[in-house]
Protein backbone atom coordinates (compact mmCIF):
# COMPACT_ATOMS: atom_id res chain seq x y z
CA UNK A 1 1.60 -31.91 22.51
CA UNK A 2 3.82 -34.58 23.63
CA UNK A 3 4.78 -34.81 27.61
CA UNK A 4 6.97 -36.58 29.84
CA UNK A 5 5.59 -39.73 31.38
CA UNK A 6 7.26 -40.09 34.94
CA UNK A 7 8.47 -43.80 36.31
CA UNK A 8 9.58 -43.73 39.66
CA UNK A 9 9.92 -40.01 39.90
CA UNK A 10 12.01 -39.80 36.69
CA UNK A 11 10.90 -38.60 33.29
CA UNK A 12 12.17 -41.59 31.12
CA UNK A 13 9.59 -41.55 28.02
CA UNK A 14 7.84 -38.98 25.78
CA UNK A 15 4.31 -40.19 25.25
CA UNK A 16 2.69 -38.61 22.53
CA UNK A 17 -0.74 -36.58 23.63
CA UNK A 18 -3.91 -36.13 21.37
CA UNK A 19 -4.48 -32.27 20.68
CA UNK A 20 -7.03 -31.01 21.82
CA UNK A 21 -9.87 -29.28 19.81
CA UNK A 22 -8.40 -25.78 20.71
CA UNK A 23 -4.87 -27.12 19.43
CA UNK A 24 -6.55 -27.94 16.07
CA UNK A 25 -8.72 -24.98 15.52
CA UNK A 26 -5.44 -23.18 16.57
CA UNK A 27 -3.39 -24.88 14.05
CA UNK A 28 -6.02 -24.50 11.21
CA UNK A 29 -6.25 -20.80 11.95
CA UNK A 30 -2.19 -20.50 11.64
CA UNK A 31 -2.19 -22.49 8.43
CA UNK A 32 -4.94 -20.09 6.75
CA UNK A 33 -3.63 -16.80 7.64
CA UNK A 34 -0.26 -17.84 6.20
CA UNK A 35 -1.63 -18.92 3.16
CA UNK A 36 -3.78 -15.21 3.72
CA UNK A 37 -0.73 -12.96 4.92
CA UNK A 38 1.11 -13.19 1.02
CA UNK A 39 -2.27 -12.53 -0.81
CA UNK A 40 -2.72 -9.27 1.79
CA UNK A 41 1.07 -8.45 1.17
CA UNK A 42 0.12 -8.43 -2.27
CA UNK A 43 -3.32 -6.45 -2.18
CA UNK A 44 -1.37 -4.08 -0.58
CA UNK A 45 1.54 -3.28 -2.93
CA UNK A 46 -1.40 -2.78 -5.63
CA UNK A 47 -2.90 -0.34 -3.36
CA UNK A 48 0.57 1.52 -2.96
CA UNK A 49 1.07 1.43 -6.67
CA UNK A 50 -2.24 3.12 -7.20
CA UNK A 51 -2.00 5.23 -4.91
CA UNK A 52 1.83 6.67 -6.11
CA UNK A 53 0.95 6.66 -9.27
CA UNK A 54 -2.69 9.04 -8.54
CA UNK A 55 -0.31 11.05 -6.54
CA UNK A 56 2.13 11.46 -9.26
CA UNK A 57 -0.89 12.55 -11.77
CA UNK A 58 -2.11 14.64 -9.56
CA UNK A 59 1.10 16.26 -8.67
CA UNK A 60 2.11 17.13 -12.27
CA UNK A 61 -1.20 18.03 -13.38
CA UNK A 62 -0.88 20.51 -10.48
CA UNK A 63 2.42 21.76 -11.03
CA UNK A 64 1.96 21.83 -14.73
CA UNK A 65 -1.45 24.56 -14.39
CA UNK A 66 0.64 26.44 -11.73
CA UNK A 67 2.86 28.22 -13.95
CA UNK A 68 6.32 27.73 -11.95
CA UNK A 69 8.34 28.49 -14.82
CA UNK A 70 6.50 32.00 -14.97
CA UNK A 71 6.97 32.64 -11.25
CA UNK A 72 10.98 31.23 -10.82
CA UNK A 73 14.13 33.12 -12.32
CA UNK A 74 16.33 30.49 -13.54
CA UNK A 75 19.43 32.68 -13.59
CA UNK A 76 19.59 32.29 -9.49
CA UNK A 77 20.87 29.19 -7.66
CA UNK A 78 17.81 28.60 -5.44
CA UNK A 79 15.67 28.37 -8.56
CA UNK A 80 17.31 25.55 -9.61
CA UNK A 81 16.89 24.25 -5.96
CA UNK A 82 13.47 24.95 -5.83
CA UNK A 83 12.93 22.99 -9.04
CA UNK A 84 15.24 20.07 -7.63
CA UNK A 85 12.35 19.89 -4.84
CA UNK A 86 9.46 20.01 -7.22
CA UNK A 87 10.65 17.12 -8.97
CA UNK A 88 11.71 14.87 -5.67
CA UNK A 89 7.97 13.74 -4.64
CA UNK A 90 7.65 12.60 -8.14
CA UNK A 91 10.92 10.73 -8.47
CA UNK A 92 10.54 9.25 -4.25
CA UNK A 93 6.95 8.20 -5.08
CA UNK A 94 8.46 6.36 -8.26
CA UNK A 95 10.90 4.32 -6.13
CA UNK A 96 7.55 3.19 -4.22
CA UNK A 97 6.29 2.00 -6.74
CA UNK A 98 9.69 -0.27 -8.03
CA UNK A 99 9.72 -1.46 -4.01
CA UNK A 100 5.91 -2.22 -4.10
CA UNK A 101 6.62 -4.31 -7.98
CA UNK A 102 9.32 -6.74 -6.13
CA UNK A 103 6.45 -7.89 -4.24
CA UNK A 104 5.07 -9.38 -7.68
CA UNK A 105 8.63 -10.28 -8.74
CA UNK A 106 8.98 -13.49 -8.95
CA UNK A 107 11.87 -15.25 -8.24
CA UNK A 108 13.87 -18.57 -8.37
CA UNK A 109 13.75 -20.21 -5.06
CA UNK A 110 15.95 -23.11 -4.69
CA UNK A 111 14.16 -26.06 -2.50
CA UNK A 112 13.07 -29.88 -2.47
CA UNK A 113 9.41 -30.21 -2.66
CA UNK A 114 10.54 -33.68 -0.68
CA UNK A 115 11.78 -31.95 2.08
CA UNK A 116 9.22 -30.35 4.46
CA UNK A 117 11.66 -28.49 6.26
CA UNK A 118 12.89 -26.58 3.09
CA UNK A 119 9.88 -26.35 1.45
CA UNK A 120 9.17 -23.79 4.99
CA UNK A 121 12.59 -22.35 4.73
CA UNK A 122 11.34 -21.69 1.28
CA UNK A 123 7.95 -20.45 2.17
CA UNK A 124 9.93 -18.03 4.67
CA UNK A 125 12.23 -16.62 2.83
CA UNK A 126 9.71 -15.65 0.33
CA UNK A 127 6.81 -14.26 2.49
CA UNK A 128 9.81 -12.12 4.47
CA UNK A 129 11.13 -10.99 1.33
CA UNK A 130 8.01 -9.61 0.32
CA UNK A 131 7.03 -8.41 3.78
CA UNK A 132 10.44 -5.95 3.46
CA UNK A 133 9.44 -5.04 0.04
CA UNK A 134 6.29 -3.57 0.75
CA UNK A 135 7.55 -1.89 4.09
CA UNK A 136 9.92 -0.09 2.20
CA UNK A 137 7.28 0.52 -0.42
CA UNK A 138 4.85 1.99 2.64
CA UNK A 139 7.63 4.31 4.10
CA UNK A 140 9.13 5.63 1.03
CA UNK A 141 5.82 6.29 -0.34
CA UNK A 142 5.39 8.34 3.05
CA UNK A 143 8.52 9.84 2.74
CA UNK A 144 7.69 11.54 -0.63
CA UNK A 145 5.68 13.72 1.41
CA UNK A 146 8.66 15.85 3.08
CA UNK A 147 9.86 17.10 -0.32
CA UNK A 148 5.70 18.17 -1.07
CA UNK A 149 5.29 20.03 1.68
CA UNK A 150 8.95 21.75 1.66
CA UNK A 151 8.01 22.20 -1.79
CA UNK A 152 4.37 23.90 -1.60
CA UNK A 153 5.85 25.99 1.41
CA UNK A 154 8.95 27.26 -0.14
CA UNK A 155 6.26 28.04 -3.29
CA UNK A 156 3.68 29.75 -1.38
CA UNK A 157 6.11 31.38 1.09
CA UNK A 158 9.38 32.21 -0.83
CA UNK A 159 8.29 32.36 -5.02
CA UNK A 160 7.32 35.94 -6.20
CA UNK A 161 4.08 36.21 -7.81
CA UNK A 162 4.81 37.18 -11.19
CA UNK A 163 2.42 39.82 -12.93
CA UNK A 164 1.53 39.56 -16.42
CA UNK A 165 -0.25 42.75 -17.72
């Protein structure tokens, strides 16, 4: 928004330049979705903590009806592995959820509200903070799902039925 005014073929003098209307709708767009992007950031940790903890309800409502302790021997080693991999989804999803809090968490942040430039710095560091929060929230929450599946397949595929007469 500021050019170079030439003299003789030399750039000698930055003359400031009106913006445009484009430059200010532009700007006013970048200022609300800023002020947007941390309430979004922390709509979605909410939905990530709802949704871990519905899949963690569901999960040991699921297991608990199953009757795994029925159907596993406890005196072999895979049993004990096999119960190691029922519990992970719960325990992964939980660590979500603790990712998807430090969104909320506040936090000291040292800055001069006198200073423009550290009051961004500020603003930054907090919004990126947050922003790697809730990724790891999304991808751990995702990740539970390797130990569920292994889980339900070794179940279905590898667990005897046990018969009760």
């Amino acid at each position: 928004m500021a050019k170079k005014s030439e003299s003789n073929g030399q750039k000698d003098a930055t003359v400031a330049e009106l913006p445009t209307d484009a430059d200010i709708f532009w700007i006013e767009t970048a200022q609300k979705s800023t002020a947007a992007g941390v309430d979004a950031l922390e709509e979605g940790a909410k939905q990530i903590i709802t949704t871990a903890s519905l899949l963690q309800g569901i999960y040991f409502a699921a297991v608990s009806f199953s009757d795994v302790k029925k159907a596993i021997n406890f005196a072999s080693p895979w049993s004990w592995f096999f119960l190691l991999l029922l519990i992970l989804p719960a325990i992964i999803w939980a660590i979500s959820c603790v990712f998807a809090l430090k969104v909320f968490t506040p936090r000291k942040y040292d800055t001069n509200f006198s200073s423009p430039e550290l009051c961004k710095r500020c603003f930054v560091s907090m919004v990126q903070e947050k922003y790697i929060n809730f990724r790891r929230a999304q991808w751990v929450l995702v990740l539970g799902f390797l130990p569920f599946i292994t889980g339900v397949f070794v179940y279905l595929a590898f667990v005897p039925v046990s018969v009760t007469k």
